[in-house]
Protein backbone atom coordinates (compact mmCIF):
# COMPACT_ATOMS: atom_id res chain seq x y z
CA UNK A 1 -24.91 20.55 20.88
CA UNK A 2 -24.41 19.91 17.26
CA UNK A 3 -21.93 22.01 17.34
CA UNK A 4 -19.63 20.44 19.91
CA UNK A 5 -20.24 17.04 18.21
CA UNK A 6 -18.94 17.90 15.11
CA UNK A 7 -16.13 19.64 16.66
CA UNK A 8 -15.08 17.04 19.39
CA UNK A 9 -15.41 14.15 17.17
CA UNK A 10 -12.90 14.94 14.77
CA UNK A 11 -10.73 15.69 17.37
CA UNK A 12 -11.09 12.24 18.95
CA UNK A 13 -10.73 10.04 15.90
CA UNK A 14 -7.35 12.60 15.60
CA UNK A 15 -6.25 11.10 18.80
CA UNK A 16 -7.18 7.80 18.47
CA UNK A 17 -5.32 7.28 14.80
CA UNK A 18 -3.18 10.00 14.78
CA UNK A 19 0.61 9.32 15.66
CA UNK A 20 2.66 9.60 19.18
CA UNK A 21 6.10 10.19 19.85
CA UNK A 22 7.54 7.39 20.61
CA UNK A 23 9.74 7.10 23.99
CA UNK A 24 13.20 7.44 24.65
CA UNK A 25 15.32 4.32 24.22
CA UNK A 26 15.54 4.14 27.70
CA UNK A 27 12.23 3.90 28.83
CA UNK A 28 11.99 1.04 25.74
CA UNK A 29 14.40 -1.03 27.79
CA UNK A 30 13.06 -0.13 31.23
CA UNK A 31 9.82 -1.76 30.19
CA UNK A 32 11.65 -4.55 28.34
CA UNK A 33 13.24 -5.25 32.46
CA UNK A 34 9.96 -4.93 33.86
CA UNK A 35 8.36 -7.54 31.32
CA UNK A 36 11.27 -9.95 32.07
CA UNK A 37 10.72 -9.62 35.81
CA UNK A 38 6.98 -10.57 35.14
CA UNK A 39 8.08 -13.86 33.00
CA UNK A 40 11.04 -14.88 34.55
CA UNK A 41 10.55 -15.62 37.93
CA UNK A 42 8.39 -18.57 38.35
CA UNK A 43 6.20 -16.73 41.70
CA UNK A 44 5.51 -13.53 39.36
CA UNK A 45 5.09 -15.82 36.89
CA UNK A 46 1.97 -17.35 38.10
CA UNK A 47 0.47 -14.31 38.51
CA UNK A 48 1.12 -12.67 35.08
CA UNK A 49 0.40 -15.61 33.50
CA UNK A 50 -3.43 -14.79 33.88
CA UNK A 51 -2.85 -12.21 31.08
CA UNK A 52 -1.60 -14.61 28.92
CA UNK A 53 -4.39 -17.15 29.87
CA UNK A 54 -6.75 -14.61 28.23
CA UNK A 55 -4.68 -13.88 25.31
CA UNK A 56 -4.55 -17.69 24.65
CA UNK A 57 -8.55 -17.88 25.22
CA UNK A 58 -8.90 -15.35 23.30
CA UNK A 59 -7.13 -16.26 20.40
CA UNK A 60 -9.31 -19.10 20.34
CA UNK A 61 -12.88 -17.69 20.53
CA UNK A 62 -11.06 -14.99 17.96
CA UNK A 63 -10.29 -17.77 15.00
CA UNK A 64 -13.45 -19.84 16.27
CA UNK A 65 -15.61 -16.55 15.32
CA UNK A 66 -13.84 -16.14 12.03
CA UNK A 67 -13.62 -19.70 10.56
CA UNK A 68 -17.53 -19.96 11.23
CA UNK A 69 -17.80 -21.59 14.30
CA UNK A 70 -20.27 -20.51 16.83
CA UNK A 71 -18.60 -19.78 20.30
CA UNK A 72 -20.60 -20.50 23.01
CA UNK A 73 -17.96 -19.98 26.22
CA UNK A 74 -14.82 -19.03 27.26
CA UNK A 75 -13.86 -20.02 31.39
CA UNK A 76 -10.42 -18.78 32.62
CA UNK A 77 -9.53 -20.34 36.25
CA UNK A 78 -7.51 -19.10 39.00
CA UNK A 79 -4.35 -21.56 38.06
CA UNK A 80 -4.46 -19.93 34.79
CA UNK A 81 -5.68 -22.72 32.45
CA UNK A 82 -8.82 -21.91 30.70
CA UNK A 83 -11.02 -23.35 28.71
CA UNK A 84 -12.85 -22.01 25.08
CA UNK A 85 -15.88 -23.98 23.82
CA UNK A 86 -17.23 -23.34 20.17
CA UNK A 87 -19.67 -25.48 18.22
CA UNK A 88 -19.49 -26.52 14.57
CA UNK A 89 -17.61 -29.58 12.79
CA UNK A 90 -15.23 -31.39 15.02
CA UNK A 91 -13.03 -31.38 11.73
CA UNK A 92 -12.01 -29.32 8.94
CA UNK A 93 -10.26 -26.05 8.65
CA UNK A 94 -11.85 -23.80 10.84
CA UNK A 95 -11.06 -26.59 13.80
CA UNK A 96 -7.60 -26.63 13.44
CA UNK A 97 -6.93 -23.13 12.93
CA UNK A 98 -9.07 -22.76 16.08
CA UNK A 99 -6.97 -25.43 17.91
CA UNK A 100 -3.86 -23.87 16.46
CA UNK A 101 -4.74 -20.34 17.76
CA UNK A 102 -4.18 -20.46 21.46
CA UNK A 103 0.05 -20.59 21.98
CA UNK A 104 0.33 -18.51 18.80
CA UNK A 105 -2.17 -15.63 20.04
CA UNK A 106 0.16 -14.10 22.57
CA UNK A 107 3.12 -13.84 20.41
CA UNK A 108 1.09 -12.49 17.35
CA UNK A 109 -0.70 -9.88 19.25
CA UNK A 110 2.52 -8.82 20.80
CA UNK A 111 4.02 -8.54 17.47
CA UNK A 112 0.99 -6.53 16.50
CA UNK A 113 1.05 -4.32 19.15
CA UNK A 114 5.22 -3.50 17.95
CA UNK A 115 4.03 -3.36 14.65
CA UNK A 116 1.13 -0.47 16.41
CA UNK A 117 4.49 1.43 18.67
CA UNK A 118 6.72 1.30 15.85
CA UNK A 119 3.99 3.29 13.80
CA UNK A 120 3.63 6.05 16.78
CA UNK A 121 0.52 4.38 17.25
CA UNK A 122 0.44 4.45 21.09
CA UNK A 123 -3.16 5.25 21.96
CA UNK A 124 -5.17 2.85 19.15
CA UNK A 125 -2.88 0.48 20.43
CA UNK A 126 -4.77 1.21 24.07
CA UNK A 127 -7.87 1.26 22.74
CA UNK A 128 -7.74 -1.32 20.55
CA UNK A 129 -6.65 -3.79 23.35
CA UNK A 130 -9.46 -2.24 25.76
CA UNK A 131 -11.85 -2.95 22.79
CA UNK A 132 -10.58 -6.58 22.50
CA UNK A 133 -10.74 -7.29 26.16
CA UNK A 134 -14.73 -5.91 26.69
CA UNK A 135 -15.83 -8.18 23.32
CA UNK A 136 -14.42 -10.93 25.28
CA UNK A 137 -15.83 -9.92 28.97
CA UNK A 138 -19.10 -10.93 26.80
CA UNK A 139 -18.10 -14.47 26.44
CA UNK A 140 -16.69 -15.20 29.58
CA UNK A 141 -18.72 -17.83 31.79
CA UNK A 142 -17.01 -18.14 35.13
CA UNK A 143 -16.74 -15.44 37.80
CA UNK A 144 -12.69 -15.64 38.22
CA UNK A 145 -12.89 -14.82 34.19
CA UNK A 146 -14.85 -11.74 34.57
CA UNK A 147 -12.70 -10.64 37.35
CA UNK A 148 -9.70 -11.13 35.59
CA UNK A 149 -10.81 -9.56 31.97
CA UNK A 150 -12.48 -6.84 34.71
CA UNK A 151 -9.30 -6.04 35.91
CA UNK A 152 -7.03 -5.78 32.75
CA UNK A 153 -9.37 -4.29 30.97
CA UNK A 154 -9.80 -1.64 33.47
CA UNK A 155 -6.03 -0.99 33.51
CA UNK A 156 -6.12 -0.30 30.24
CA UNK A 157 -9.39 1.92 30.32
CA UNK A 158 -7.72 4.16 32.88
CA UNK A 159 -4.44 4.31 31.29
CA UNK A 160 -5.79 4.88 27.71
CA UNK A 161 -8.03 8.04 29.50
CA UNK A 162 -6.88 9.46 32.11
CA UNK A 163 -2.69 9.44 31.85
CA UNK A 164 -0.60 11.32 30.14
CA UNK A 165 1.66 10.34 27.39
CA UNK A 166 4.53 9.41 28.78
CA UNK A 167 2.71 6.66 31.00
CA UNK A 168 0.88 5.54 28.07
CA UNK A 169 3.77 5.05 26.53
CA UNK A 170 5.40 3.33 29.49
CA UNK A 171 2.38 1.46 29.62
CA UNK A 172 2.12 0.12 26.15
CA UNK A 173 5.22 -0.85 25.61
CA UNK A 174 5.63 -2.76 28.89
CA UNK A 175 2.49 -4.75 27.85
CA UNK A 176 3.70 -5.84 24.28
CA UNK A 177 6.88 -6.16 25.66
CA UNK A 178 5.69 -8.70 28.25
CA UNK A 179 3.35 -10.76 25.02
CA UNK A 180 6.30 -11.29 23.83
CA UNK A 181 8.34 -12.58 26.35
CA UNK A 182 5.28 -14.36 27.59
CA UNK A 183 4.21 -15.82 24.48
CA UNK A 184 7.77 -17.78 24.53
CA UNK A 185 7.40 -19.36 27.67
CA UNK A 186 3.85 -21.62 27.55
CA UNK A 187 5.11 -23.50 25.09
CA UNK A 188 8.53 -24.84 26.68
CA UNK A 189 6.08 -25.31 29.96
CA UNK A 190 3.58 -27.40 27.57
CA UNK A 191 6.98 -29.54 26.02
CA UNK A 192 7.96 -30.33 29.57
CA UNK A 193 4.93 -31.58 30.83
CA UNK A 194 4.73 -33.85 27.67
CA UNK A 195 8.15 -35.18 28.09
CA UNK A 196 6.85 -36.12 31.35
CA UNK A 197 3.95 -37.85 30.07
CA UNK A 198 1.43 -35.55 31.05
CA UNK A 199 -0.80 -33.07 28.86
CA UNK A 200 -2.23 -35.63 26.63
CA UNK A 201 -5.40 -33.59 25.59
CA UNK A 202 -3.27 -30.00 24.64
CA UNK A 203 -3.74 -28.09 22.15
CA UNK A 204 -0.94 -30.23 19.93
CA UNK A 205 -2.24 -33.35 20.66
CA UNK A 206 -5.43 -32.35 19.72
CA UNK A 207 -4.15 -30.91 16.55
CA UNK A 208 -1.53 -33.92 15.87
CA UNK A 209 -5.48 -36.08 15.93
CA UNK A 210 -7.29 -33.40 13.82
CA UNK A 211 -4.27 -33.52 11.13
CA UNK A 212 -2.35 -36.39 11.77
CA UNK A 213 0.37 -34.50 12.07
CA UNK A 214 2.84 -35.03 15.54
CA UNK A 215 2.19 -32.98 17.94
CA UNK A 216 6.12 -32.13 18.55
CA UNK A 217 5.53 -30.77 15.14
CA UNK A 218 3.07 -28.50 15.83
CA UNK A 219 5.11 -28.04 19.25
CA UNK A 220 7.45 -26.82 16.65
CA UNK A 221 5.28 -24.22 15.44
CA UNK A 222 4.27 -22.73 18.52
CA UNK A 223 8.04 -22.55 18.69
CA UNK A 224 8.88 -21.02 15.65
CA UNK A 225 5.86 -18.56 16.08
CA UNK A 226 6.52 -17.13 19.76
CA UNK A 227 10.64 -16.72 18.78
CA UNK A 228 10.41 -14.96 15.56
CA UNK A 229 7.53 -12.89 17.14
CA UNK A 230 10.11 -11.93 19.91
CA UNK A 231 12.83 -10.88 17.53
CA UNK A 232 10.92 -9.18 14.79
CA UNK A 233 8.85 -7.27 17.56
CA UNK A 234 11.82 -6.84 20.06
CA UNK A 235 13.34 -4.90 16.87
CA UNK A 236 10.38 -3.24 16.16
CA UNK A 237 10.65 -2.18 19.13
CA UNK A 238 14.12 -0.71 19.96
CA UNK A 239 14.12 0.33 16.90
CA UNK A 240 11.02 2.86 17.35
């Protein structure tokens, strides 16, 4: 028994870090298609966007975790808002890098995950993500949430164990593909709804009071973030 340990460990960590040939250019662009067909049109849209919900979420129980804060919930609902509840001072750093961390976690995590495929990294890229997803099935308090972190998370489990590489590879890049397409969109959604008057109590209005700062400022940011995610992970990317 000892025996097999010590031999079948090594081997795993070898998978897990070791690198994966990356896929031809145009299985890159097929999943690039298949991400934009997710995004683009608005009735697929409001399906996918569930995965972004729980990036967003999760970017916020993420930061709360780190700056301090104690995190006490995390809902996601079926019209894919959500909602992330931590305790500790309404003020300060840690809240507003908390605040801040929701329209930027998509696009960062997609350019992450490039940063992963461009390194051959295909399956700690899998695991990683399956990892993320269970450590936030823990803080999820609303039965549409743990169906929904279920699901992906399951997706991933399966892919990450019992495909081959080629579908992994298919796989992965289809999802960071689709963070980073879908990390643009939310925030041209959010300036729309504020240019209509609605939205009062987002994530940038809640900054613009913690910093008095505007909020189309930090609008700005989630701009700035999401786009230069896109190209620098895009080229990552095709590049690989």
């Amino acid at each position: 028994m000892d025996s097999l340990a010590t031999t079948a460990l090594p081997g795993l960590w070898d998978r897990l870090t070791g690198p994966q040939t990356a896929p031809d250019l145009w299985v890159v662009l097929a999943t690039l298609v298949a991400a934009l067909a997710m995004v683009v049109p608005h009735p697929l849209w409001r399906i996918s966007r569930n995965a972004i919900t729980i990036a967003h979420e999760g970017g916020h129980g993420l930061i709360a975790l780190f700056t301090g804060r104690q995190l006490t919930g995390i809902r996601l609902h079926s019209d894919t808002s959500g909602l992330t509840v931590s305790r500790g001072k309404p003020y300060g750093l840690g809240m507003i890098l908390t605040a801040a961390a929701g329209y930027t976690a998509p696009s960062l995590l997609g350019l992450g995950g490039a940063a992963l495929l461009a390194a051959g990294r295909i399956t700690l890229l899998l695991w990683a993500a399956t990892a993320l997803l269970l450590a936030m099935l823990v803080m999820i308090r609303n039965a549409y949430g743990v169906l929904t972190v279920v699901l992906t998370g399951g997706a991933f489990l399966l892919v990450s164990w019992l495909a081959g590489p080629q579908v992994q590879a298919a796989f992965a890049y289809a999802g960071v593909w689709f963070l980073l397409l879908g990390g643009v969109r939310p925030p041209f959604e959010l300036q729309a709804k504020r240019s209509r008057g609605g939205a009062g109590d987002s994530d940038a209005d809640q900054l613009s009071r913690l910093t008095h700062v505007p909020a189309g400022l930090w609008l700005f940011l989630f701009h700035a973030v999401s786009l230069c995610s896109l190209i620098g992970g895009g080229r990552w990317l095709l590049e690989g």
